[in-house]
C-alpha atoms as a PDB file:
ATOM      1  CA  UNK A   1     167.196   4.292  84.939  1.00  0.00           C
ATOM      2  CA  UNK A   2     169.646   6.399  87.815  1.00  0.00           C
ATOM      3  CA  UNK A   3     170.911   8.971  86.019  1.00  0.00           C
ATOM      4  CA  UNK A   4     174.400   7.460  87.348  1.00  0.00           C
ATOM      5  CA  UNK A   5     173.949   4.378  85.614  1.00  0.00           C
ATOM      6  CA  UNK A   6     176.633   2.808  83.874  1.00  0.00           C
ATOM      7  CA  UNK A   7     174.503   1.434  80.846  1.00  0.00           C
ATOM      8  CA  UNK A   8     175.745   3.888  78.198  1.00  0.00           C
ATOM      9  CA  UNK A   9     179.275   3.243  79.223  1.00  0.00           C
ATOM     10  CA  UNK A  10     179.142  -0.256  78.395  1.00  0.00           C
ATOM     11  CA  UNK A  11     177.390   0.301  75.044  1.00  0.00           C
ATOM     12  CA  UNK A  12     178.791  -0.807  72.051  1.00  0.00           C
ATOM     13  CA  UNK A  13     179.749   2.800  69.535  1.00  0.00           C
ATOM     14  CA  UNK A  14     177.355   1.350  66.886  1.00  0.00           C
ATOM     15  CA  UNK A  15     174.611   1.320  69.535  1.00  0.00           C
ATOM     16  CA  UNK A  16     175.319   4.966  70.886  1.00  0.00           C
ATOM     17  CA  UNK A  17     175.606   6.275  67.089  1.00  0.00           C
ATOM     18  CA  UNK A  18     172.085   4.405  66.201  1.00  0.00           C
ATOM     19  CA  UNK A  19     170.433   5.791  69.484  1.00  0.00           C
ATOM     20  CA  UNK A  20     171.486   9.744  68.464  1.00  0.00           C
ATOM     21  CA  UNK A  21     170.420   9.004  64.972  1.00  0.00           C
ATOM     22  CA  UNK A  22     167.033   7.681  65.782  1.00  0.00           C
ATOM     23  CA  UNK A  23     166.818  10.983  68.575  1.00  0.00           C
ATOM     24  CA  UNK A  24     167.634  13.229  65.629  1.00  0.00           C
ATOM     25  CA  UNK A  25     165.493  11.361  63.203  1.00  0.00           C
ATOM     26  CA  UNK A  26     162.646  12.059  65.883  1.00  0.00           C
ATOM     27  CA  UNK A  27     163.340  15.676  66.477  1.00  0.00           C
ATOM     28  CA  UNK A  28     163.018  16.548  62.560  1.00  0.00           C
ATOM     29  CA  UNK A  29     160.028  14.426  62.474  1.00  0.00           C
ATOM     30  CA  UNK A  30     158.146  16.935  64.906  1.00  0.00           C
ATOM     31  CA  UNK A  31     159.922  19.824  63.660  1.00  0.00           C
ATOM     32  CA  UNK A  32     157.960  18.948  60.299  1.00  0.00           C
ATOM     33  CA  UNK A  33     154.905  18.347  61.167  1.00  0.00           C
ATOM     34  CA  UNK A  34     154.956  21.829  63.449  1.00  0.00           C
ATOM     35  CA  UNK A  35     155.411  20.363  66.982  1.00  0.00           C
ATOM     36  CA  UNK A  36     156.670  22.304  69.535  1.00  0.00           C
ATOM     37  CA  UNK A  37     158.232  19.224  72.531  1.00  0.00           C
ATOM     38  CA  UNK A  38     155.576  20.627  74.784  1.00  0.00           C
ATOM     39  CA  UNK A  39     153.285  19.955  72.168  1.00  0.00           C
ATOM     40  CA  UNK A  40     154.585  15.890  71.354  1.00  0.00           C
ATOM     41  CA  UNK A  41     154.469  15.845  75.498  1.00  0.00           C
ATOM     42  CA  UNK A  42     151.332  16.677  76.160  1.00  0.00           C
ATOM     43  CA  UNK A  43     150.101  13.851  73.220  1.00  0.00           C
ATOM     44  CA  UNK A  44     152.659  11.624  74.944  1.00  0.00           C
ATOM     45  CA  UNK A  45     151.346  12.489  78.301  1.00  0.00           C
ATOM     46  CA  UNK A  46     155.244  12.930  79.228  1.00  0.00           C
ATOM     47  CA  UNK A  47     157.083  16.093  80.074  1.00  0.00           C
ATOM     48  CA  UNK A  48     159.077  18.142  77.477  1.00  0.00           C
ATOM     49  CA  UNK A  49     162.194  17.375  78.956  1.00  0.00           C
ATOM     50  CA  UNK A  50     161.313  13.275  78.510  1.00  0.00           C
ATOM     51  CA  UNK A  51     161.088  14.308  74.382  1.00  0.00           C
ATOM     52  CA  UNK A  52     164.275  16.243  74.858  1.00  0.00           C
ATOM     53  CA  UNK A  53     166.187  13.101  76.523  1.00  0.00           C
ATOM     54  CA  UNK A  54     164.601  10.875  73.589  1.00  0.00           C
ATOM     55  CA  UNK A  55     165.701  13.430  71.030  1.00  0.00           C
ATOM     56  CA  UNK A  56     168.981  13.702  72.100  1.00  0.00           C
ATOM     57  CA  UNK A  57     169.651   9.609  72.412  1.00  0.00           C
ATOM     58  CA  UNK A  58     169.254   9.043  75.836  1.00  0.00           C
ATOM     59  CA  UNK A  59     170.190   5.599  76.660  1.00  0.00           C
ATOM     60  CA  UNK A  60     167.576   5.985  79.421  1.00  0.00           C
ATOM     61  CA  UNK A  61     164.697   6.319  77.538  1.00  0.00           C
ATOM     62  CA  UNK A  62     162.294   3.541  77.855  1.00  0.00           C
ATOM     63  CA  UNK A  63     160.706   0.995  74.295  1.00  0.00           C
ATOM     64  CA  UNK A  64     157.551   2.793  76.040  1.00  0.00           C
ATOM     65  CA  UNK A  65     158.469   5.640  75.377  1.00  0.00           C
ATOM     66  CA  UNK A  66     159.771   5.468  72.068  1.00  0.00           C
ATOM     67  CA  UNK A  67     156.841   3.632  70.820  1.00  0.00           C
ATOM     68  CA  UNK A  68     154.292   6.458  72.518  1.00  0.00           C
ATOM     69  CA  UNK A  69     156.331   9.273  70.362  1.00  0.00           C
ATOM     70  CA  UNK A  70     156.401   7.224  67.071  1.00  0.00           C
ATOM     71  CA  UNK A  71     152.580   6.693  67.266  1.00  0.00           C
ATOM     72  CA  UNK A  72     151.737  10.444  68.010  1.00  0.00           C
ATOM     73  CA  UNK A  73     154.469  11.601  65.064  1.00  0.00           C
ATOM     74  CA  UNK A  74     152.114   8.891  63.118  1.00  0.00           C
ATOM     75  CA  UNK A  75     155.085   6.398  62.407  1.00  0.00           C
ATOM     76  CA  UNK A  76     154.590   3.353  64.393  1.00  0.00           C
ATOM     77  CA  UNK A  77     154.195   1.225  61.266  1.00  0.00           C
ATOM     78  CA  UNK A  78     157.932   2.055  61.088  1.00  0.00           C
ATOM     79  CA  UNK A  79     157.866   0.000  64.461  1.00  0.00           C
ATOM     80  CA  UNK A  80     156.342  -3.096  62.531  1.00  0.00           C
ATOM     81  CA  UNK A  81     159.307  -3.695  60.245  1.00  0.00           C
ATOM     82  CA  UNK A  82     161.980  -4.119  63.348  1.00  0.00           C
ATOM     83  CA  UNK A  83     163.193  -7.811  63.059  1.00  0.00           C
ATOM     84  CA  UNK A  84     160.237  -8.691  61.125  1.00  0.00           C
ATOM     85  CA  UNK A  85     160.458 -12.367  59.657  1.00  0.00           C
ATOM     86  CA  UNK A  86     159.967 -11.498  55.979  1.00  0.00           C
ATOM     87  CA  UNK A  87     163.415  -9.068  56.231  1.00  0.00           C
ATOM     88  CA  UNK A  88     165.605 -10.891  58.052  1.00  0.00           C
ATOM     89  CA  UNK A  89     167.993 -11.925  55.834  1.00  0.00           C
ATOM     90  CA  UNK A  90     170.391 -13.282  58.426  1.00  0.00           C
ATOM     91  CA  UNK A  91     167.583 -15.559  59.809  1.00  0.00           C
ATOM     92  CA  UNK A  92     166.647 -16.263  56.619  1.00  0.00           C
ATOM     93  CA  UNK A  93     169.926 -17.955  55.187  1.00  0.00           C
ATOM     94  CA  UNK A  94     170.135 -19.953  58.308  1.00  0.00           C
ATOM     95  CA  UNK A  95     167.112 -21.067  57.553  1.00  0.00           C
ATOM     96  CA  UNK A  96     168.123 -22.447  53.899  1.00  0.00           C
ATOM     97  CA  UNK A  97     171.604 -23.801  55.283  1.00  0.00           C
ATOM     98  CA  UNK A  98     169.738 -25.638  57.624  1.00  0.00           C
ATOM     99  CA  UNK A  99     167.429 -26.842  55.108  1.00  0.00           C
ATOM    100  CA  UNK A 100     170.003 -27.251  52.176  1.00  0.00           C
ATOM    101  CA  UNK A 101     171.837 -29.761  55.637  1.00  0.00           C
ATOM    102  CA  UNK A 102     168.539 -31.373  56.423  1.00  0.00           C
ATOM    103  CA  UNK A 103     167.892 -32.493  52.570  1.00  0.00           C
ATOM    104  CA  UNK A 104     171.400 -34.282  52.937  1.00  0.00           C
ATOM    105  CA  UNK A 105     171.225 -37.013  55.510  1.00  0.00           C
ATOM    106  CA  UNK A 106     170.444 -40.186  55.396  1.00  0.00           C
ATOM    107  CA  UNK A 107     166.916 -40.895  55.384  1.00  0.00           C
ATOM    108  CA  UNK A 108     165.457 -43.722  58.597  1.00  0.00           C
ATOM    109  CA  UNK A 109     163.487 -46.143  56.958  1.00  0.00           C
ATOM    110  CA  UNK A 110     160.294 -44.612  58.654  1.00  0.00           C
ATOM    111  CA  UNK A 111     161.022 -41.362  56.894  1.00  0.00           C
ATOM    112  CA  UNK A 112     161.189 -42.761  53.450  1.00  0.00           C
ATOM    113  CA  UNK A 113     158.255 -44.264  53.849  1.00  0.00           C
ATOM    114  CA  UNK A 114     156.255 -41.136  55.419  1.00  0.00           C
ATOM    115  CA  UNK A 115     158.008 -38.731  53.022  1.00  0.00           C
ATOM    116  CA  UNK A 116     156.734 -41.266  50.441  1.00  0.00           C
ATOM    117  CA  UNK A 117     160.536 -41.813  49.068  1.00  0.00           C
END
């Protein structure tokens, strides 16, 4: 991204606060296990100052990118519970309203017969 892009402008507050979190939750995650950036960039194959930008929040920062660093930290399962089906619990009442909606209509006759009512 042009580092006179307008992207982080037009982010929502939430989004910036969640980016700088995730940075910071990144930077104390090599600082425990001993990393130096030059040392997460060189597992990253990316420069030091890439790790700095992602530390810091950097809209800018590519998925790639983010995904590279949590594997070499060791914390891409942490990846695997994003929007996953099983925690979705806003997906997951639509899913019974719809259900608890479809339960209450008026069965065709070719329904009752295949839904053996």
């Amino acid at each position: 991204m042009a580092k006179n892009s307008k992207t982080k402008i037009s982010l929502p507050a939430n989004c910036e606060r969640i980016l700088l979190q995730l940075g910071e939750r990144i930077y104390f995650a090599r600082r425990r296990r001993g990393m130096t950036r030059t040392d997460l960039a060189t597992r990253m194959m990316a420069s030091p100052k890439t790790v700095q930008r992602l530390e810091k929040g950097d809209t800018g920062i590519s998925l790639g990118v983010l995904i590279t660093a949590l594997m070499c930290l060791g914390l891409e399962n942490d990846m695997e519970k994003i929007a996953a089906m099983e925690t979705d619990t806003i997906a997951l009442a639509h899913d019974r309203r719809r259900l608890m909606q479809k339960n209450k209509r008026i069965l065709t006759p070719e329904e009752k017969f295949f839904s053996g009512q």
